[in-house]
PDB file of N, CA and C in Angstrom:
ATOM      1  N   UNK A   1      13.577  31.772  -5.113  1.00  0.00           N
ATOM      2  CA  UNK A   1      14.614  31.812  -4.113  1.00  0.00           C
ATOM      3  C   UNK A   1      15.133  30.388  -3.925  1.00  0.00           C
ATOM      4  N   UNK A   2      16.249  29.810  -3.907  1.00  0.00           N
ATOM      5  CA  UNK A   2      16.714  28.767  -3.808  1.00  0.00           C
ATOM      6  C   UNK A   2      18.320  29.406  -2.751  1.00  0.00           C
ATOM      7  N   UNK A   3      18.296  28.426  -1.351  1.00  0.00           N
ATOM      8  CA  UNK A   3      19.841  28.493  -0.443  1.00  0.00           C
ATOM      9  C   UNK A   3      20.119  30.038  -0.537  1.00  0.00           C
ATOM     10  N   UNK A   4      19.164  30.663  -0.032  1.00  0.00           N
ATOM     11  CA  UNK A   4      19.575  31.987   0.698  1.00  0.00           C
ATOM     12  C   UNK A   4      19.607  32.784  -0.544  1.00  0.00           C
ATOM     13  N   UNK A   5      19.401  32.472  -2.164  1.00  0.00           N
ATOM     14  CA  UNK A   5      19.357  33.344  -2.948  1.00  0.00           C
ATOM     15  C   UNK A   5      18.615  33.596  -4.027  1.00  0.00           C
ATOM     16  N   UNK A   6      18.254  34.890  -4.177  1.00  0.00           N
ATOM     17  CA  UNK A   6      16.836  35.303  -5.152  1.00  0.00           C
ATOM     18  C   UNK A   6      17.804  35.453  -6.750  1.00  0.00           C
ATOM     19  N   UNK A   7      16.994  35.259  -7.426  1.00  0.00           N
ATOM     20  CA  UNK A   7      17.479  35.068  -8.856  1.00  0.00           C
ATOM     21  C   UNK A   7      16.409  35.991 -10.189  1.00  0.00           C
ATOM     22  N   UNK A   8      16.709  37.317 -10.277  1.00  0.00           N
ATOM     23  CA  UNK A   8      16.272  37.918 -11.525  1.00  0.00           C
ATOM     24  C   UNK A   8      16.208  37.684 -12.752  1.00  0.00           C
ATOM     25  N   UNK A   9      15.545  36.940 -13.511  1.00  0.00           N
ATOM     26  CA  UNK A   9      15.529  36.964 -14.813  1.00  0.00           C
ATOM     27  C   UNK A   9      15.425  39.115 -15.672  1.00  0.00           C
ATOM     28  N   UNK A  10      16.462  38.495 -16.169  1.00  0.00           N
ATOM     29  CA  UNK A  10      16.529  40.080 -16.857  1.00  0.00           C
ATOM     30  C   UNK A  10      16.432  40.139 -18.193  1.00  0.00           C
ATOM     31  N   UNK A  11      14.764  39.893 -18.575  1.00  0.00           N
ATOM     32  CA  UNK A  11      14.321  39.632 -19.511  1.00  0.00           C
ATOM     33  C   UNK A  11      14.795  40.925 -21.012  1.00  0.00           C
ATOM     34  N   UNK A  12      14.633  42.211 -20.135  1.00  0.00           N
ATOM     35  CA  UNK A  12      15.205  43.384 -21.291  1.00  0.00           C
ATOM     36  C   UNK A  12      13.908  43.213 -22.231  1.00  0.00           C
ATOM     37  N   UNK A  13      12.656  42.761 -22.292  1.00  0.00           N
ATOM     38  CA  UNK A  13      11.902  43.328 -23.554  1.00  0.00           C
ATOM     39  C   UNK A  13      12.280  42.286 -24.682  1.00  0.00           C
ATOM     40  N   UNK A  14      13.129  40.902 -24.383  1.00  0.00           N
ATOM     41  CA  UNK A  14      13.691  40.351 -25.209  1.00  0.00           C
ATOM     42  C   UNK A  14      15.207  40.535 -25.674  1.00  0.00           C
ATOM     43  N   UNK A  15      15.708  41.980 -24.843  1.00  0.00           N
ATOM     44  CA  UNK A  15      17.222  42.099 -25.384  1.00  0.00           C
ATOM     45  C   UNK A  15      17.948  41.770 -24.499  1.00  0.00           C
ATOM     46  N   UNK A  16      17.345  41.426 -22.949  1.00  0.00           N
ATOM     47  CA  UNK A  16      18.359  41.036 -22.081  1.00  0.00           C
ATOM     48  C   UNK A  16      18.989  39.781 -22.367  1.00  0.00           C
ATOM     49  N   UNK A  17      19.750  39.396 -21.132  1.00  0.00           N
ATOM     50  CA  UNK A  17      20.253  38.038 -21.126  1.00  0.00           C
ATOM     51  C   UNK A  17      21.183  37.858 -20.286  1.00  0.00           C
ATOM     52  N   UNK A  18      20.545  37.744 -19.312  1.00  0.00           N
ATOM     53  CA  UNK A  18      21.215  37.384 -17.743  1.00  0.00           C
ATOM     54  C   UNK A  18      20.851  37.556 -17.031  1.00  0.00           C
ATOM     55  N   UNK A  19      20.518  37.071 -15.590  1.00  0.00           N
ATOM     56  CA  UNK A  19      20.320  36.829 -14.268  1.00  0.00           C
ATOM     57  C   UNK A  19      20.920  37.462 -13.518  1.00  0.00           C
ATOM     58  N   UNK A  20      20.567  37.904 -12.325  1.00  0.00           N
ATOM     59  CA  UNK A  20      20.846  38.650 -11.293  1.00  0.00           C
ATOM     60  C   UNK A  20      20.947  38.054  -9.977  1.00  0.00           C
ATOM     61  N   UNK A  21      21.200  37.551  -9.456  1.00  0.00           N
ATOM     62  CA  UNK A  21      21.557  36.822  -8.224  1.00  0.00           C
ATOM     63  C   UNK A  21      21.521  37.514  -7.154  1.00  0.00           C
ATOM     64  N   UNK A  22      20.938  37.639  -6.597  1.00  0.00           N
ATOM     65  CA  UNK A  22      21.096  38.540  -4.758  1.00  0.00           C
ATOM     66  C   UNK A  22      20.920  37.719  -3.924  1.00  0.00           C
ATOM     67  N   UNK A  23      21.743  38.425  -2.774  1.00  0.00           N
ATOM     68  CA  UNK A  23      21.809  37.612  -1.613  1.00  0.00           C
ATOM     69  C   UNK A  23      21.287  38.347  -0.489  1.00  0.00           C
ATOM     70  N   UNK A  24      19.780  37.340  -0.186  1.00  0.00           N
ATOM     71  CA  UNK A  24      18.671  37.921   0.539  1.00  0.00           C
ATOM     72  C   UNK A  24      18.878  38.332   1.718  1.00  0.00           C
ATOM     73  N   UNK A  25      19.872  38.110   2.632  1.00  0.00           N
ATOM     74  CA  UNK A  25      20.530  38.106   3.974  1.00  0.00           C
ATOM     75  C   UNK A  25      20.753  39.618   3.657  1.00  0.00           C
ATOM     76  N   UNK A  26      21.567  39.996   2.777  1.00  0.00           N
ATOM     77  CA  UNK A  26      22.392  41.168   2.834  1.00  0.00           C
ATOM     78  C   UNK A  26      21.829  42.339   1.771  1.00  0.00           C
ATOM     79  N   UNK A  27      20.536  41.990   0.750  1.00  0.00           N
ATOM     80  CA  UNK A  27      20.152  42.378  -0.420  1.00  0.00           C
ATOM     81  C   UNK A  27      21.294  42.740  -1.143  1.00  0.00           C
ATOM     82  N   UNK A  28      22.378  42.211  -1.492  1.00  0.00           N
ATOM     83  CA  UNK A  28      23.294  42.664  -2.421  1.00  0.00           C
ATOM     84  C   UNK A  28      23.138  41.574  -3.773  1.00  0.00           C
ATOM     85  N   UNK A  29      23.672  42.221  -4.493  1.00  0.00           N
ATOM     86  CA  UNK A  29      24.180  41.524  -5.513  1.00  0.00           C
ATOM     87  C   UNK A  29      25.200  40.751  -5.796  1.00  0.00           C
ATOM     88  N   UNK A  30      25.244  39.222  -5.489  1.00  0.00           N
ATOM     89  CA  UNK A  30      26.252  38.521  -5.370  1.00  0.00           C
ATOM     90  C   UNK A  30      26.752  38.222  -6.373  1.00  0.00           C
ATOM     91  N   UNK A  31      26.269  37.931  -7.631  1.00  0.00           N
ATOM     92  CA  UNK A  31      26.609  37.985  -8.972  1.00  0.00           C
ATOM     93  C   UNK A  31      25.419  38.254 -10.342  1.00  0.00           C
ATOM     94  N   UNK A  32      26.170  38.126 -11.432  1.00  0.00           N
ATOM     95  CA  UNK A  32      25.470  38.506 -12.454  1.00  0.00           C
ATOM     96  C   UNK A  32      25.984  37.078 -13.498  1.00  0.00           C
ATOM     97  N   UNK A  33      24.653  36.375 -14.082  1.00  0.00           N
ATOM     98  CA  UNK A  33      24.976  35.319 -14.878  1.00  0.00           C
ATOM     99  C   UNK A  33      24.708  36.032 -16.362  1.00  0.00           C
ATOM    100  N   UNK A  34      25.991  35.411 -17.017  1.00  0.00           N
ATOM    101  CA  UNK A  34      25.529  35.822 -18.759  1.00  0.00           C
ATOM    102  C   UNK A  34      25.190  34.632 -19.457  1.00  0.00           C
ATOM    103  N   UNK A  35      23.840  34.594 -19.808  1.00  0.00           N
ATOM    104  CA  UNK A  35      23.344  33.385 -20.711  1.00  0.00           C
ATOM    105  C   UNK A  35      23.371  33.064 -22.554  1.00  0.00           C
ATOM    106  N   UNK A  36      23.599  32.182 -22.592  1.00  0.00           N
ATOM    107  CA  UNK A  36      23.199  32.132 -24.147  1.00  0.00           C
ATOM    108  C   UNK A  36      21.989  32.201 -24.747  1.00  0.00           C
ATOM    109  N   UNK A  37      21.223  32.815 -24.385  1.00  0.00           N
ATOM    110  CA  UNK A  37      19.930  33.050 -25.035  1.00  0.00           C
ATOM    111  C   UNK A  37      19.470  34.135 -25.007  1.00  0.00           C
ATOM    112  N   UNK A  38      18.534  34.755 -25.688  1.00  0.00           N
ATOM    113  CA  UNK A  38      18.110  36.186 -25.234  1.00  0.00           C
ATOM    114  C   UNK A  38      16.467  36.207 -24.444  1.00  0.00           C
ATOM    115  N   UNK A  39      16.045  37.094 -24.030  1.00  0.00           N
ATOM    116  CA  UNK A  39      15.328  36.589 -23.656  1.00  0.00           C
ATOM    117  C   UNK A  39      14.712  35.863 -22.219  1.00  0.00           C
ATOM    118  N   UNK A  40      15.656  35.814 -21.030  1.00  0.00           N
ATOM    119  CA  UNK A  40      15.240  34.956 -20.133  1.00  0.00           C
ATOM    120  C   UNK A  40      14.095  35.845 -19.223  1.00  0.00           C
ATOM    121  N   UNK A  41      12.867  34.129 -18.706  1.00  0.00           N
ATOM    122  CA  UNK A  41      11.708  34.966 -18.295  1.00  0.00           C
ATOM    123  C   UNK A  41      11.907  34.201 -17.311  1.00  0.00           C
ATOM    124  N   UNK A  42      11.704  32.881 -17.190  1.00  0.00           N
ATOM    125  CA  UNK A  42      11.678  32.359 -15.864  1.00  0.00           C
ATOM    126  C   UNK A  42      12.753  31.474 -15.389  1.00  0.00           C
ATOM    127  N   UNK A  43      12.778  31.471 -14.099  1.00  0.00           N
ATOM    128  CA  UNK A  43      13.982  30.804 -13.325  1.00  0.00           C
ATOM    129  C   UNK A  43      13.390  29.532 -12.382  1.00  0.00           C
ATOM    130  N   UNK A  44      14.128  28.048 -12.659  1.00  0.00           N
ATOM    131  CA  UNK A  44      13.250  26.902 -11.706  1.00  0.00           C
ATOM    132  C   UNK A  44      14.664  26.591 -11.447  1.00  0.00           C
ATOM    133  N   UNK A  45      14.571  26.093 -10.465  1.00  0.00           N
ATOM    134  CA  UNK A  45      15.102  24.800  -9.733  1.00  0.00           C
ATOM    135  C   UNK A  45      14.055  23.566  -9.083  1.00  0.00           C
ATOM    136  N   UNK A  46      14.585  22.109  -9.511  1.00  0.00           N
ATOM    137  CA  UNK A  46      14.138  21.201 -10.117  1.00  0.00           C
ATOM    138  C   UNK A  46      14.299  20.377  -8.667  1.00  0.00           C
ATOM    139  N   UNK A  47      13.891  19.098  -8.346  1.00  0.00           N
ATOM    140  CA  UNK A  47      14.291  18.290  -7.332  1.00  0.00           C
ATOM    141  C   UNK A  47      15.481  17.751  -6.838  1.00  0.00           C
ATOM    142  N   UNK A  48      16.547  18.050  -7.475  1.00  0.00           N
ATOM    143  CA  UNK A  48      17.908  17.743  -7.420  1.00  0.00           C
ATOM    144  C   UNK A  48      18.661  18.996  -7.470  1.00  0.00           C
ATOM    145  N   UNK A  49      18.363  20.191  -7.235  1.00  0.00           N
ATOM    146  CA  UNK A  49      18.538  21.504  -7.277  1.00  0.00           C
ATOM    147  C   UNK A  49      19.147  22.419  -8.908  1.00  0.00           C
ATOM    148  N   UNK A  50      19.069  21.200  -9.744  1.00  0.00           N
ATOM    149  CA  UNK A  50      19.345  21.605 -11.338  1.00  0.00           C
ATOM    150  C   UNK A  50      18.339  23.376 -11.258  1.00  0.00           C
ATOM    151  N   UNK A  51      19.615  24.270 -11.985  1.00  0.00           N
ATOM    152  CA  UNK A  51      18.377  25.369 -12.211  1.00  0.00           C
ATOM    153  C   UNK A  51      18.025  25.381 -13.518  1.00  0.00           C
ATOM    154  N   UNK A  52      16.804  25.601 -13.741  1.00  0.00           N
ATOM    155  CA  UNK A  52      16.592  25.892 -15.375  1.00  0.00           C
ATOM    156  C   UNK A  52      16.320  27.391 -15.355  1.00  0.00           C
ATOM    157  N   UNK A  53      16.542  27.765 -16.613  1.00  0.00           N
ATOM    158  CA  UNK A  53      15.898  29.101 -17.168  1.00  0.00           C
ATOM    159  C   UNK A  53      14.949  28.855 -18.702  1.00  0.00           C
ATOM    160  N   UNK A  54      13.925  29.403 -19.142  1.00  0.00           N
ATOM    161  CA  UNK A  54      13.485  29.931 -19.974  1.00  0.00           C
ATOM    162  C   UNK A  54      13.552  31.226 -20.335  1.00  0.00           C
ATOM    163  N   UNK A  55      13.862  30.629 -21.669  1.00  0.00           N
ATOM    164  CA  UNK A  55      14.326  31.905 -22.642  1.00  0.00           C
ATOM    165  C   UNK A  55      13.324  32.381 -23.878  1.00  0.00           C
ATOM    166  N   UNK A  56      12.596  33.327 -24.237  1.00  0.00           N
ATOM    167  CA  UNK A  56      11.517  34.108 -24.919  1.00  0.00           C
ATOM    168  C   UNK A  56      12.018  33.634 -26.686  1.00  0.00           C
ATOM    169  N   UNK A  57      13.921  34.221 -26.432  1.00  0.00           N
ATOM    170  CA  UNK A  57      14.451  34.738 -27.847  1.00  0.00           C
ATOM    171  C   UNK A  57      13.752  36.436 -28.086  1.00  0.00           C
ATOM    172  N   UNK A  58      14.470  36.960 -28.723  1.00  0.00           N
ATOM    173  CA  UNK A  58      14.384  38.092 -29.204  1.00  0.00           C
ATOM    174  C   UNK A  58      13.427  38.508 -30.870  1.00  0.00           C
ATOM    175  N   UNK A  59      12.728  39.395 -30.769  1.00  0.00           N
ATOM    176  CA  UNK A  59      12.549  39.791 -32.177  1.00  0.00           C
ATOM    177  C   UNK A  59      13.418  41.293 -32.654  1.00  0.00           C
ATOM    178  N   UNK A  60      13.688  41.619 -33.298  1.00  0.00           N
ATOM    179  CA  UNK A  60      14.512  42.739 -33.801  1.00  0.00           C
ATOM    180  C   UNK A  60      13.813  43.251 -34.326  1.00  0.00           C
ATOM    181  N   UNK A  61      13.620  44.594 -34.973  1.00  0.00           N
ATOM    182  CA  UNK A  61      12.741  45.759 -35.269  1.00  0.00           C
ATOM    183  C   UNK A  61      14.014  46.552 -36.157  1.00  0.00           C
ATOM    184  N   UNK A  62      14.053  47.723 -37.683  1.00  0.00           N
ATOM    185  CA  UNK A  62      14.197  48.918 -37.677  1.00  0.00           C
ATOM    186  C   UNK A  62      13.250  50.008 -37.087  1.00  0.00           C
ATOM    187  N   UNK A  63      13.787  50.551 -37.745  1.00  0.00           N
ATOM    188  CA  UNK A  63      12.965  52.424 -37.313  1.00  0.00           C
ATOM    189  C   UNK A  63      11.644  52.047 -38.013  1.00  0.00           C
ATOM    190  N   UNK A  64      10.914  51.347 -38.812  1.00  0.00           N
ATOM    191  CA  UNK A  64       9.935  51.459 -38.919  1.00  0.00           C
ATOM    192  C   UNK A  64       8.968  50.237 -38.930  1.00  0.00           C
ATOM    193  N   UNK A  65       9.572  49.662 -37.781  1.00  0.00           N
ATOM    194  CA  UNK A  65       8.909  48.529 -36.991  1.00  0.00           C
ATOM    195  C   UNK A  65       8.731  47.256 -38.312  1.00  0.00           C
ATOM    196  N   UNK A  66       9.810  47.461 -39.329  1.00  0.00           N
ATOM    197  CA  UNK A  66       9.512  46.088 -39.659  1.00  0.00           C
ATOM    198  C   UNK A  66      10.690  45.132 -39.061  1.00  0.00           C
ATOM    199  N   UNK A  67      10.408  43.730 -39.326  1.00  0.00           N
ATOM    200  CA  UNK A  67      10.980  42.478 -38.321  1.00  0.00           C
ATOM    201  C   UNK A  67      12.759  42.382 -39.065  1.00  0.00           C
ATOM    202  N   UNK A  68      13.662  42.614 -38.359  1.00  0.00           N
ATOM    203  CA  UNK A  68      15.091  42.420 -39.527  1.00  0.00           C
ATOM    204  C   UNK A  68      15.411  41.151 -38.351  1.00  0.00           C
ATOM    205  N   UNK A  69      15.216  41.171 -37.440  1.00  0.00           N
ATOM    206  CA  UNK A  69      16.281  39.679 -37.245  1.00  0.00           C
ATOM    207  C   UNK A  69      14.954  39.197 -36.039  1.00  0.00           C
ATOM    208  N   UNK A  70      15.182  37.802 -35.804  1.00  0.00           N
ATOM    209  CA  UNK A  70      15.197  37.254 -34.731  1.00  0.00           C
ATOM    210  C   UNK A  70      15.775  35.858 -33.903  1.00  0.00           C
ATOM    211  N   UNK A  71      15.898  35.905 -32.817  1.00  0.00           N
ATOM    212  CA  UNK A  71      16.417  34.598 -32.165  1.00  0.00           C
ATOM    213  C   UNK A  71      15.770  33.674 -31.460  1.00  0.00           C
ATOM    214  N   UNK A  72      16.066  32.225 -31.390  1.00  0.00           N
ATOM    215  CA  UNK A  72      15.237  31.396 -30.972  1.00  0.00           C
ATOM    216  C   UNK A  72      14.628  31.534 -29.312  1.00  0.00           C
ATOM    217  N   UNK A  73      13.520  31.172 -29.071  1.00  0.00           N
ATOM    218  CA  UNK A  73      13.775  30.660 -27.596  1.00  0.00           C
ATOM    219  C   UNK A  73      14.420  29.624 -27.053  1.00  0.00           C
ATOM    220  N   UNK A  74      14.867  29.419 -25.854  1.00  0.00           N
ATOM    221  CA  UNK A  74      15.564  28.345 -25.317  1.00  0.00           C
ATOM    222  C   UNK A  74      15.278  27.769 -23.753  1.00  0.00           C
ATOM    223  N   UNK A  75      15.782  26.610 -23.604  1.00  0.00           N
ATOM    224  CA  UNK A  75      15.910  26.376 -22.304  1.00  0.00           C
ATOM    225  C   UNK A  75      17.218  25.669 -22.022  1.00  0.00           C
ATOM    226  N   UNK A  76      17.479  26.543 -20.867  1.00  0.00           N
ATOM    227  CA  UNK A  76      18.595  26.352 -20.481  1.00  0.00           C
ATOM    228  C   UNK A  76      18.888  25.439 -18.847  1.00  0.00           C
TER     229      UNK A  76
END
């Protein structure tokens, strides 16, 4: 929670990628962030209120669970 607002990492299993923002006063959803990474698990804010996110990256799968793609992790 950082200034009145909670922040979802919407990790998806690795396919998400974006944040959820609510605003704790009202529980709504004040916005939705789209990130460049896939993957996001955790959400900081830093001493100067910088937010970071960590990002997992994705692994990709066919139908018979072998590996066809994947993407890096990141921090954002």
């Amino acid at each position: 929670m950082h200034d009145g607002l909670a922040y979802a990492a919407n990790h998806g299993f690795g396919a998400g990628n974006t944040i959820t923002v609510f605003d704790v006063s009202t529980y709504d959803v004040a916005r939705t962030l789209q990130l460049e990474c896939d993957g996001p698990r955790f959400v900081y804010f830093d001493e100067q209120s910088d937010m970071w996110v960590l990002c997992t990256g994705q692994t990709i799968y066919d139908l018979d669970f072998n590996v066809v793609g994947e993407t890096n992790g990141a921090v954002l």
